[in-house]
N, C-alpha and C. Protein backbone atom coordinates (compact mmCIF):
# COMPACT_ATOMS: atom_id res chain seq x y z
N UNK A 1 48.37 -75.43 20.57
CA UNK A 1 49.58 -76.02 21.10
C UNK A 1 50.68 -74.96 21.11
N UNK A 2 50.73 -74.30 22.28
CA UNK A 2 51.81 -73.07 22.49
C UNK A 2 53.07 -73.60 23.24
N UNK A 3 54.18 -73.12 23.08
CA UNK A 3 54.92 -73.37 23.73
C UNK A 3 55.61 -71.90 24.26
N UNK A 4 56.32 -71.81 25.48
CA UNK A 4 57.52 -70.84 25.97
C UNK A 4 58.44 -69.94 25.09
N UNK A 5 58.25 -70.77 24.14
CA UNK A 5 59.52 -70.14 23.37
C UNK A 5 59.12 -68.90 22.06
N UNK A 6 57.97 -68.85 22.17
CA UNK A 6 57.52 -67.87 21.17
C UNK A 6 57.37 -68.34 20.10
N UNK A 7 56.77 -69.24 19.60
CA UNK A 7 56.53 -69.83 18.54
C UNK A 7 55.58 -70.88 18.87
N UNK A 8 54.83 -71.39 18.02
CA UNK A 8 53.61 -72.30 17.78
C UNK A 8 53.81 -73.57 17.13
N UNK A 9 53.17 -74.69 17.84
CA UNK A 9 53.20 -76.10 16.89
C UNK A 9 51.96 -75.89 16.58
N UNK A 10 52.02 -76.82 15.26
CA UNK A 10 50.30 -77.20 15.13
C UNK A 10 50.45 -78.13 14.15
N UNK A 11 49.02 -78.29 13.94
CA UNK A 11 49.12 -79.24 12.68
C UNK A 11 49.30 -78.56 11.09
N UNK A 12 50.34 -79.11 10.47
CA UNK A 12 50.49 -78.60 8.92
C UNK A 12 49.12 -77.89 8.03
N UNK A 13 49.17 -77.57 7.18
CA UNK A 13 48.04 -77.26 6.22
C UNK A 13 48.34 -76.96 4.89
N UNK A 14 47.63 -77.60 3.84
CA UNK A 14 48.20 -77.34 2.54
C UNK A 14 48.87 -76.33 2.47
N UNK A 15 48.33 -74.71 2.59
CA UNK A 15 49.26 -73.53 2.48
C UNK A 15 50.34 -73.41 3.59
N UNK A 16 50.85 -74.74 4.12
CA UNK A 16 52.22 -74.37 4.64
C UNK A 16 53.36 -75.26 3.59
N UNK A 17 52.85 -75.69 2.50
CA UNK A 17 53.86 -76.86 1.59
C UNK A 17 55.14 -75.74 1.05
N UNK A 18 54.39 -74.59 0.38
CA UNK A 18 55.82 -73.83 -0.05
C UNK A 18 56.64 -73.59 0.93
N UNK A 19 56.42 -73.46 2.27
CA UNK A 19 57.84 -73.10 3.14
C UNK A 19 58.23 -74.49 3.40
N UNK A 20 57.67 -75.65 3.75
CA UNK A 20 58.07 -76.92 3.97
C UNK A 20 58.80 -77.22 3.04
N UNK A 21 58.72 -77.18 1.54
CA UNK A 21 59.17 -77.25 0.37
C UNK A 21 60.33 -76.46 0.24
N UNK A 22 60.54 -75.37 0.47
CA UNK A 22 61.92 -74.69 0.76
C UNK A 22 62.65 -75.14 1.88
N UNK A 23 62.21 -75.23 2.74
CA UNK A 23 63.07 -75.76 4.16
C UNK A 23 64.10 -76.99 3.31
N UNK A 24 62.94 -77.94 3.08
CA UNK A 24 63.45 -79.49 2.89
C UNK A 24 64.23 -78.98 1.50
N UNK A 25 64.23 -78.58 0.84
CA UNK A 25 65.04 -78.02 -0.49
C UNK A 25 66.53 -77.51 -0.16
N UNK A 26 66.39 -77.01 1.30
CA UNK A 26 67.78 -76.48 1.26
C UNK A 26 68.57 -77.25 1.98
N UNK A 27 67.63 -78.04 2.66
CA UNK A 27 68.49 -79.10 3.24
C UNK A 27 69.06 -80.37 2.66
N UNK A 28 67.85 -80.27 1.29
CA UNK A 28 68.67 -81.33 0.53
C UNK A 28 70.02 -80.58 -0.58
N UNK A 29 69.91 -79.73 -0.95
CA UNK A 29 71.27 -79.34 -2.17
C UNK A 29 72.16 -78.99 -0.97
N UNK A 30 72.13 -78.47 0.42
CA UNK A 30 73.10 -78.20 1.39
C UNK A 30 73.64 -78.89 2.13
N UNK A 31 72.91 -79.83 2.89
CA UNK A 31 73.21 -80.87 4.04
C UNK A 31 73.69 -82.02 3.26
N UNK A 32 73.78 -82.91 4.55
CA UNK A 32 74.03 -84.13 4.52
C UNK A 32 72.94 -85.26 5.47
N UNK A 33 71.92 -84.27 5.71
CA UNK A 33 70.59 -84.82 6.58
C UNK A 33 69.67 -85.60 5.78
N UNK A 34 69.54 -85.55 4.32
CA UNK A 34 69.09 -86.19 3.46
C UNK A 34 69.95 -86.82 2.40
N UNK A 35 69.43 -88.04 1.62
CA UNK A 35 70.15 -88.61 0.75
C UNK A 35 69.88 -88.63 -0.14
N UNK A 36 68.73 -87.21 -0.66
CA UNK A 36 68.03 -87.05 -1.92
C UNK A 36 69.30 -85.88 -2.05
N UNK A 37 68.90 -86.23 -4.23
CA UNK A 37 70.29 -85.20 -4.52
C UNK A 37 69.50 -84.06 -5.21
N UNK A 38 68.42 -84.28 -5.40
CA UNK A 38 67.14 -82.89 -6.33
C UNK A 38 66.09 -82.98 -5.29
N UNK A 39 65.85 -81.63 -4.75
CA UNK A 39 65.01 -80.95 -3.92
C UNK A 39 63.65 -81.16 -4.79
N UNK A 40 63.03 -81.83 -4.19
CA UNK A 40 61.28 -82.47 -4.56
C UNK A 40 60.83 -81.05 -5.11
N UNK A 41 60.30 -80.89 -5.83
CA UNK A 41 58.88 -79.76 -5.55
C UNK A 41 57.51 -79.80 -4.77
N UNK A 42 57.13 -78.60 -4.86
CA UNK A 42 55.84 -78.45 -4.16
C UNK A 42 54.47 -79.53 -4.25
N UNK A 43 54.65 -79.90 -5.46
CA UNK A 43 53.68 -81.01 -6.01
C UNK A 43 54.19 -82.63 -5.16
N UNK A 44 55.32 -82.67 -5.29
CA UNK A 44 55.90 -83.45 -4.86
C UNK A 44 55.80 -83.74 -3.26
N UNK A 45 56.41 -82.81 -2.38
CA UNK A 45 56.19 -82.39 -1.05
C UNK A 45 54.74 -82.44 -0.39
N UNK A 46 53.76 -82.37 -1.22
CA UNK A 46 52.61 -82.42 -1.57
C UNK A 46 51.74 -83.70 -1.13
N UNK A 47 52.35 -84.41 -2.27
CA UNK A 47 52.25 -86.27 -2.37
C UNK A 47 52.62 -86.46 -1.32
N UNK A 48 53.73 -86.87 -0.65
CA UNK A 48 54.57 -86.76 0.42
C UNK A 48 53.67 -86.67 1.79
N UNK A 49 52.69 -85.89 2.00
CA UNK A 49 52.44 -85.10 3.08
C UNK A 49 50.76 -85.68 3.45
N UNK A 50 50.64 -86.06 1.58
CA UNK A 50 49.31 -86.66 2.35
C UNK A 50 49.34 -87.95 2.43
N UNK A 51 50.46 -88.61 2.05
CA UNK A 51 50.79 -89.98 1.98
C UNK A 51 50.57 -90.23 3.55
N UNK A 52 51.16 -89.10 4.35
CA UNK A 52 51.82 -89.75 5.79
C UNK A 52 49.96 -88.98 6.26
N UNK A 53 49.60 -88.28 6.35
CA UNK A 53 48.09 -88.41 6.71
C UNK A 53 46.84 -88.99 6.34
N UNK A 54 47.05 -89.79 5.51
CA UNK A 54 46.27 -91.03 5.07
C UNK A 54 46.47 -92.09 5.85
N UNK A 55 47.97 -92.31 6.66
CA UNK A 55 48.05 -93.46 7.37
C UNK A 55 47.66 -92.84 8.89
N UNK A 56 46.82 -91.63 9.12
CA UNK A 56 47.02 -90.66 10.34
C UNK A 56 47.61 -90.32 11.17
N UNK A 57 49.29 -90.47 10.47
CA UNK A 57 50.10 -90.49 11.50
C UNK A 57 50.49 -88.22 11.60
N UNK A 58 51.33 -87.86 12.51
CA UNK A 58 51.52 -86.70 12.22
C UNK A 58 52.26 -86.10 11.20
N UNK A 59 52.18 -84.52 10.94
CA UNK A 59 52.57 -84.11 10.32
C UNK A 59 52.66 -82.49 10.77
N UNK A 60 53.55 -81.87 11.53
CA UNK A 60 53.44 -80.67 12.13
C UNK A 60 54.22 -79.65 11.83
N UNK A 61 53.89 -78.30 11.83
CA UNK A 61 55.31 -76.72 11.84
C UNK A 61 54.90 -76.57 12.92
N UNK A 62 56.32 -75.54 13.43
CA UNK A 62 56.27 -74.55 14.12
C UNK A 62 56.31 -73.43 13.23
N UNK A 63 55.34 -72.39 13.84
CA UNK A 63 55.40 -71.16 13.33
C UNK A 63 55.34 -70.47 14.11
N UNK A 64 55.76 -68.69 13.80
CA UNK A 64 56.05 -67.71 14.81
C UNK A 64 54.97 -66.60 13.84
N UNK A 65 54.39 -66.21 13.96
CA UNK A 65 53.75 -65.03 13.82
C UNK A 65 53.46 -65.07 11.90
N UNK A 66 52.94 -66.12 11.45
CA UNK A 66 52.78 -66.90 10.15
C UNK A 66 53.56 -67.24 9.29
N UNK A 67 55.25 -67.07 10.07
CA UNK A 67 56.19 -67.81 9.28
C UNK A 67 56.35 -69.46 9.98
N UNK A 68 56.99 -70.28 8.87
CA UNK A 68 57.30 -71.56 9.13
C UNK A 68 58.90 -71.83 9.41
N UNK A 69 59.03 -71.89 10.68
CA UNK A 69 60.31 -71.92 11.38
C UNK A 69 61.10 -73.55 10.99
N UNK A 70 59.53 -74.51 10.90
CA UNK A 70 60.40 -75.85 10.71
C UNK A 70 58.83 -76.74 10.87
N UNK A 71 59.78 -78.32 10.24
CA UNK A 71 58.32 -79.00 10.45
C UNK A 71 59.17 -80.61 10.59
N UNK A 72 57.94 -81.54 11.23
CA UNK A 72 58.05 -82.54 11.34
C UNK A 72 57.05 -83.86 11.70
N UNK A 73 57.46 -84.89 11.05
CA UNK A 73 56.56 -85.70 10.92
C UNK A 73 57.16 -87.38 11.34
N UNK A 74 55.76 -88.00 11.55
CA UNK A 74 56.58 -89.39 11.26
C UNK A 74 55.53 -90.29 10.57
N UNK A 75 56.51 -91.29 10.23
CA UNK A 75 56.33 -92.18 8.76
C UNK A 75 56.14 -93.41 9.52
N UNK A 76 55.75 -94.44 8.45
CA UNK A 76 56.34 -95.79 9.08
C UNK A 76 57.72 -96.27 9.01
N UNK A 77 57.47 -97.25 10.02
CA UNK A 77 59.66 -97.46 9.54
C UNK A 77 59.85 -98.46 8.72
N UNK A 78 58.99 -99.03 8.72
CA UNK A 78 58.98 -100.30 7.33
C UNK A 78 57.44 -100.55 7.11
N UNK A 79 57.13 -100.96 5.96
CA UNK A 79 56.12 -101.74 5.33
C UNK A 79 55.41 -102.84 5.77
N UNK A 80 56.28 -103.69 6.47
CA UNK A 80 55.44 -104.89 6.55
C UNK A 80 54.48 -105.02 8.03
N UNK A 81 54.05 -105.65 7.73
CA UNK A 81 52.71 -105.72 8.94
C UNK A 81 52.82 -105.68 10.31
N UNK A 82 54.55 -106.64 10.58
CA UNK A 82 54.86 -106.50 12.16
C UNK A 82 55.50 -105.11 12.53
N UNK A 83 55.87 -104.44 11.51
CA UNK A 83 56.14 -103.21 11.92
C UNK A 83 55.37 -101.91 12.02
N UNK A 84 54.19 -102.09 11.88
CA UNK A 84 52.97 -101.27 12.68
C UNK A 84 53.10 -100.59 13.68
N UNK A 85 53.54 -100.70 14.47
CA UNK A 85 53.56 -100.31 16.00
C UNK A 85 55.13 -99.71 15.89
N UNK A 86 55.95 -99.35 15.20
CA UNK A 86 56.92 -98.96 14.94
C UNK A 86 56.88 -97.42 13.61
N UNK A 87 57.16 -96.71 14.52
CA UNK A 87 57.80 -95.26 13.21
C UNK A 87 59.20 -94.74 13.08
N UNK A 88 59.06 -93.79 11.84
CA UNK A 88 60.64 -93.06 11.88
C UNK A 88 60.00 -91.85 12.23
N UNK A 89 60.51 -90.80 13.19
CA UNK A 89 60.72 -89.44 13.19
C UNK A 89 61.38 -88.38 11.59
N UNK A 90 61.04 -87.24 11.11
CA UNK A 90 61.76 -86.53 10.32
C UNK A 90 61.44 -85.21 11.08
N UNK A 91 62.91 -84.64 11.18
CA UNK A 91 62.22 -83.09 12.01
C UNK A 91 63.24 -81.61 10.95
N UNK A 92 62.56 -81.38 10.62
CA UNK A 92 63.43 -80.73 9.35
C UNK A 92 63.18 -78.57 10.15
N UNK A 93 64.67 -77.70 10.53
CA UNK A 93 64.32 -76.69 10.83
C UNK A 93 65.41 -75.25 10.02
N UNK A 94 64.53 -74.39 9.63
CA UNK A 94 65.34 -73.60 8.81
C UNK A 94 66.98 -73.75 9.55
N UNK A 95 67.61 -73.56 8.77
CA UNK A 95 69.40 -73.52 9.23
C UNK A 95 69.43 -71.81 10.34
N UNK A 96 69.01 -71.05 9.96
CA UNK A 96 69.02 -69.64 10.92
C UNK A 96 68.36 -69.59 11.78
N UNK A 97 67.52 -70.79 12.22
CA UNK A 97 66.68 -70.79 13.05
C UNK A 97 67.27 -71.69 14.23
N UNK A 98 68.41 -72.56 14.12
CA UNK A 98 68.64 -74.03 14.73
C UNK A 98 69.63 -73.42 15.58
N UNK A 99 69.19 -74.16 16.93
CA UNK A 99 69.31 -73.97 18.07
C UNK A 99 68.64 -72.63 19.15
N UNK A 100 67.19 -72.88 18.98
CA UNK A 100 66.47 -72.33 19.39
C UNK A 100 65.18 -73.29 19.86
N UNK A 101 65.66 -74.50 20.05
CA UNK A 101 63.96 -75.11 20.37
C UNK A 101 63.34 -75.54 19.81
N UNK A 102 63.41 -74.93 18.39
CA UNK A 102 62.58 -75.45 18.21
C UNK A 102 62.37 -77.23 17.35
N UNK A 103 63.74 -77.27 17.02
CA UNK A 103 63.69 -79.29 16.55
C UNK A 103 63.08 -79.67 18.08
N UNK A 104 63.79 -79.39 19.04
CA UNK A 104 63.03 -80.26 20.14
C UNK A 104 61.39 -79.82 20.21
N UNK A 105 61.30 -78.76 20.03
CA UNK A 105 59.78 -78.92 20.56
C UNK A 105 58.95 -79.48 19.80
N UNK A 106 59.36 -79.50 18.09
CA UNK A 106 58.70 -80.50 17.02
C UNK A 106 59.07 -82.06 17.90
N UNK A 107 60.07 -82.30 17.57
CA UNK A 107 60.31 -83.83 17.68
C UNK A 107 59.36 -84.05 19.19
N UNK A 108 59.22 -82.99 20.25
CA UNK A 108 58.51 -83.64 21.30
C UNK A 108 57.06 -84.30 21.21
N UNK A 109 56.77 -83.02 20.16
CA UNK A 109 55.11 -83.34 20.14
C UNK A 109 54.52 -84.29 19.02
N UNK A 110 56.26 -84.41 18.28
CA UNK A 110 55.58 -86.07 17.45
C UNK A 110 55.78 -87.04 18.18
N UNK A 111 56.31 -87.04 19.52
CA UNK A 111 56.68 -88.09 20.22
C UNK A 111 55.44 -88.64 21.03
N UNK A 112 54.98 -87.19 21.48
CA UNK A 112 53.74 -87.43 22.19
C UNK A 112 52.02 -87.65 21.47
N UNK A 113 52.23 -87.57 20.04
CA UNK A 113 51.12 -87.74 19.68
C UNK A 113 51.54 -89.36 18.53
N UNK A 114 52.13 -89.46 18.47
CA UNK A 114 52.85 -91.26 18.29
C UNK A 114 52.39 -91.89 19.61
N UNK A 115 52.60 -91.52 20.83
CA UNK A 115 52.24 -92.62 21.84
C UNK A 115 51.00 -92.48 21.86
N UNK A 116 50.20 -91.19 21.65
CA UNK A 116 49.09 -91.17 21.65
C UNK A 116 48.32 -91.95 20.43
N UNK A 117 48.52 -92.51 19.86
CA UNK A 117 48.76 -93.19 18.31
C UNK A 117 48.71 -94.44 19.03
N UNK A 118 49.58 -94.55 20.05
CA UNK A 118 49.26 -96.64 20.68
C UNK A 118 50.77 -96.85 19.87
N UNK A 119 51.79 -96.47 19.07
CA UNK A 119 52.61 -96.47 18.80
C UNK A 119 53.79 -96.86 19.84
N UNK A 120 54.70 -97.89 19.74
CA UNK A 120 55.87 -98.49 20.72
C UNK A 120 57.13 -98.14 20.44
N UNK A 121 57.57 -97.69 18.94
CA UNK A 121 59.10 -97.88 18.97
C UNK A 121 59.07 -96.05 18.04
N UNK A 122 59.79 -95.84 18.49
CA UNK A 122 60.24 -94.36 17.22
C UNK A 122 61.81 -94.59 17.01
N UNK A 123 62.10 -94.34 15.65
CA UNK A 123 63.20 -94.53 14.97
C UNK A 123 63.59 -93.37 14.13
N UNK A 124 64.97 -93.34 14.85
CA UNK A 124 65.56 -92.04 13.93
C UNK A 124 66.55 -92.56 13.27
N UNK A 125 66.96 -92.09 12.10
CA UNK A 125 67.61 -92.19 10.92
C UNK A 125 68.46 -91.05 10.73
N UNK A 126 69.18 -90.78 11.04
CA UNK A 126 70.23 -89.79 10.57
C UNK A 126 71.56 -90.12 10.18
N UNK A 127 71.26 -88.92 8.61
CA UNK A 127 72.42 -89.03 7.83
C UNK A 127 73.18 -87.99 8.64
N UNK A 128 74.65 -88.48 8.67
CA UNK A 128 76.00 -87.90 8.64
C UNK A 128 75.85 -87.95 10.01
N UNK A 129 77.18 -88.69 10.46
CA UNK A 129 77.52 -89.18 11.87
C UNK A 129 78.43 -88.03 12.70
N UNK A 130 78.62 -86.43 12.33
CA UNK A 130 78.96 -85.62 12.50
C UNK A 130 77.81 -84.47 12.85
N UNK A 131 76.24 -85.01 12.23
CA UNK A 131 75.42 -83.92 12.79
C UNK A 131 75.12 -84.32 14.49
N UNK A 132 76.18 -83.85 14.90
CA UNK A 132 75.78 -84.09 16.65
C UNK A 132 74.87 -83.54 16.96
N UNK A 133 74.23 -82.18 16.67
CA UNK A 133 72.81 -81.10 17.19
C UNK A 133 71.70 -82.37 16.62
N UNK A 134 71.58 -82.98 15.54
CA UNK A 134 70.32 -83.92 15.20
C UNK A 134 70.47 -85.15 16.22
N UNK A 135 71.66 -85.49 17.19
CA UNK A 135 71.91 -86.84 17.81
C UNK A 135 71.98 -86.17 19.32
N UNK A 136 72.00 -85.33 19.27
CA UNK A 136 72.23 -84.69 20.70
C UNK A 136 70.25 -84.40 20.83
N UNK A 137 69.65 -83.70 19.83
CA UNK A 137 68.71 -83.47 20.27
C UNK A 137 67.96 -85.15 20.30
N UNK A 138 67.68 -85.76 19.77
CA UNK A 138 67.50 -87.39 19.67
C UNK A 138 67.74 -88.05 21.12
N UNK A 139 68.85 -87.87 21.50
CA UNK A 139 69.25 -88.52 22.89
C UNK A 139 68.77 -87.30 24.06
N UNK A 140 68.52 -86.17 23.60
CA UNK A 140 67.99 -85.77 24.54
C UNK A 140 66.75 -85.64 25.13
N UNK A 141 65.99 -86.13 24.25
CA UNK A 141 64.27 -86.71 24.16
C UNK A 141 64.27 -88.52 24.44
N UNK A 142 65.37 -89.10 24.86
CA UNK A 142 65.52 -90.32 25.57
C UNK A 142 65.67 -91.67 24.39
N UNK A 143 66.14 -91.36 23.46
CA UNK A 143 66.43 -91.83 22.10
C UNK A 143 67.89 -92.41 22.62
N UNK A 144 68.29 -93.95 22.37
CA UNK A 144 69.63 -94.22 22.28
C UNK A 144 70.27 -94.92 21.24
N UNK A 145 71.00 -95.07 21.11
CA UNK A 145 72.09 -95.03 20.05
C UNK A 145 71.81 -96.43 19.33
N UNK A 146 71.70 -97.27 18.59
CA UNK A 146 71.75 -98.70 18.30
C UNK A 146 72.45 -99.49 17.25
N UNK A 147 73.02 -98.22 15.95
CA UNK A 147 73.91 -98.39 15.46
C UNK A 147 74.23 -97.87 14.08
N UNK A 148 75.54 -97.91 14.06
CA UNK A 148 76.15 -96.49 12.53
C UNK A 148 76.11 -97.88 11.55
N UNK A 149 75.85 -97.07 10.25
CA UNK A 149 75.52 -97.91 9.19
C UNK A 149 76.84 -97.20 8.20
N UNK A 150 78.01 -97.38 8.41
CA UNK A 150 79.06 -96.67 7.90
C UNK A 150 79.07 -96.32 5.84
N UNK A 151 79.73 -95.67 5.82
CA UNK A 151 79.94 -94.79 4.40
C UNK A 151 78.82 -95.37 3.94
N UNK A 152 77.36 -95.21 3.90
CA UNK A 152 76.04 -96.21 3.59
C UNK A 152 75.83 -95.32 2.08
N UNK A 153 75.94 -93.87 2.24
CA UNK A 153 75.66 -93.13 0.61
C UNK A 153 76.87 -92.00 0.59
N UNK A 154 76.68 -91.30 -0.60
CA UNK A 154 77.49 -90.76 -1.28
C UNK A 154 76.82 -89.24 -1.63
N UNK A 155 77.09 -88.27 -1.28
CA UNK A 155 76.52 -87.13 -1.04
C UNK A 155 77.98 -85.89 -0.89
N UNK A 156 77.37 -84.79 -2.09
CA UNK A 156 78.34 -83.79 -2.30
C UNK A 156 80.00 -84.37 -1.82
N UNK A 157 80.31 -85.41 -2.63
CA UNK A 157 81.73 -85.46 -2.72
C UNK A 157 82.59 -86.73 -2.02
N UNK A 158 81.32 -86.83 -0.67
CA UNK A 158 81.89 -87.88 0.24
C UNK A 158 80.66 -88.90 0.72
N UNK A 159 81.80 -89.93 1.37
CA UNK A 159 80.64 -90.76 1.91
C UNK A 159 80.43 -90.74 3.20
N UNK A 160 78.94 -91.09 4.06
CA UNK A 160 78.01 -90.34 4.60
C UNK A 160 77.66 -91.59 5.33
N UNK A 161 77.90 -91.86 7.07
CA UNK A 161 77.02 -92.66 7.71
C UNK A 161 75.69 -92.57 7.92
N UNK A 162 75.28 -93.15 8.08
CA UNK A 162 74.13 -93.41 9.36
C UNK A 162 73.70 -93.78 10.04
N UNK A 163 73.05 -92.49 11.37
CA UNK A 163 72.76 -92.79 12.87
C UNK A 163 71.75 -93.39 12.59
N UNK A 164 71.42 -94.75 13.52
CA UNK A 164 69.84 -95.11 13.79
C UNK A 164 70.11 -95.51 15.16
N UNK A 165 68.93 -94.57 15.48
CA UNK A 165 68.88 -94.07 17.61
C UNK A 165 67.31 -94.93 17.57
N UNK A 166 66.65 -94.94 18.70
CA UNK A 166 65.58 -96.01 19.10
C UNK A 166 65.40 -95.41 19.94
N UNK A 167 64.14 -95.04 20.42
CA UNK A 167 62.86 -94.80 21.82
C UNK A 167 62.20 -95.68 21.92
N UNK A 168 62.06 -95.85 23.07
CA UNK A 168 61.01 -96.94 23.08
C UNK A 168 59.90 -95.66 23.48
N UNK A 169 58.45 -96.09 22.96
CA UNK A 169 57.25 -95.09 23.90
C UNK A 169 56.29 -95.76 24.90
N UNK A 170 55.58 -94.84 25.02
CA UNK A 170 54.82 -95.39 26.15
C UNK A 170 53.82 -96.70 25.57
């Protein structure tokens, strides 16, 4: 799975958890994209990763020449039985890397292997109603808006909406 841009999707593999594990680490003690306040470990990230490939849903990086530029996956969006046919997107990409393609080209190809899945609804969740690049790229993969869940958590100092955008798929 190549893309234009010089870099590679594919599917994850145990020896990509330490860079996944750093990525998501810095996005949690830095951002406001997560609402965890201690960066998981590797063991942890771990659990995590095969949780979501036990249910066979995806789990993907991009990489450029055997570094891990970024990764992303999707989950279920709830537990209960009618929500089957329904996921959340997570597209997590180094900070020096963003705005280069590559969140969209992750989020595309979980989009396209979710429909390929028989999958109907994808759901994004984003914290902080100021990350416009995570809502811009969202709406630009045909994701619309459905509604802010105002000051919902409490993160480095302040409180923190959240976006939840909706696709419908094929």
């Amino acid at each position: 799975m190549s893309n234009p841009l010089d870099f590679d999707i594919r599917p994850s593999t145990p020896e990509d958890l330490p860079s996944i594990t750093e990525i998501y680490g810095k996005c949690v003690e830095t951002g406001l994209g997560s609402f965890e306040y201690t960066a998981p470990d590797t063991l942890e990230m771990t659990i995590r990763r095969n949780n979501i490939l036990e249910l066979q849903l995806p789990y993907i990086v991009a990489e450029r020449n055997g570094f891990i530029l970024g990764f992303a996956y999707a989950s279920p969006y709830r537990s209960r039985s009618a929500y089957r046919y329904s996921v959340e997107n997570s597209v997590y990409v180094r900070a020096e890397m963003h705005r280069q393609g590559i969140g969209k080209a992750l989020l595309g190809q979980i989009i396209e292997e979710c429909e390929n899945l028989g999958k109907k609804q994808m759901i994004a969740v984003i914290g902080d109603s100021k990350n416009r690049s995570s809502i811009s790229l969202h709406t630009s993969l045909g994701f619309r808006l459905v509604g802010i869940l105002e000051s919902i958590g409490y993160k480095h100092d302040q409180w923190i909406d959240t976006v939840i955008l909706q696709k419908n798929l094929k």
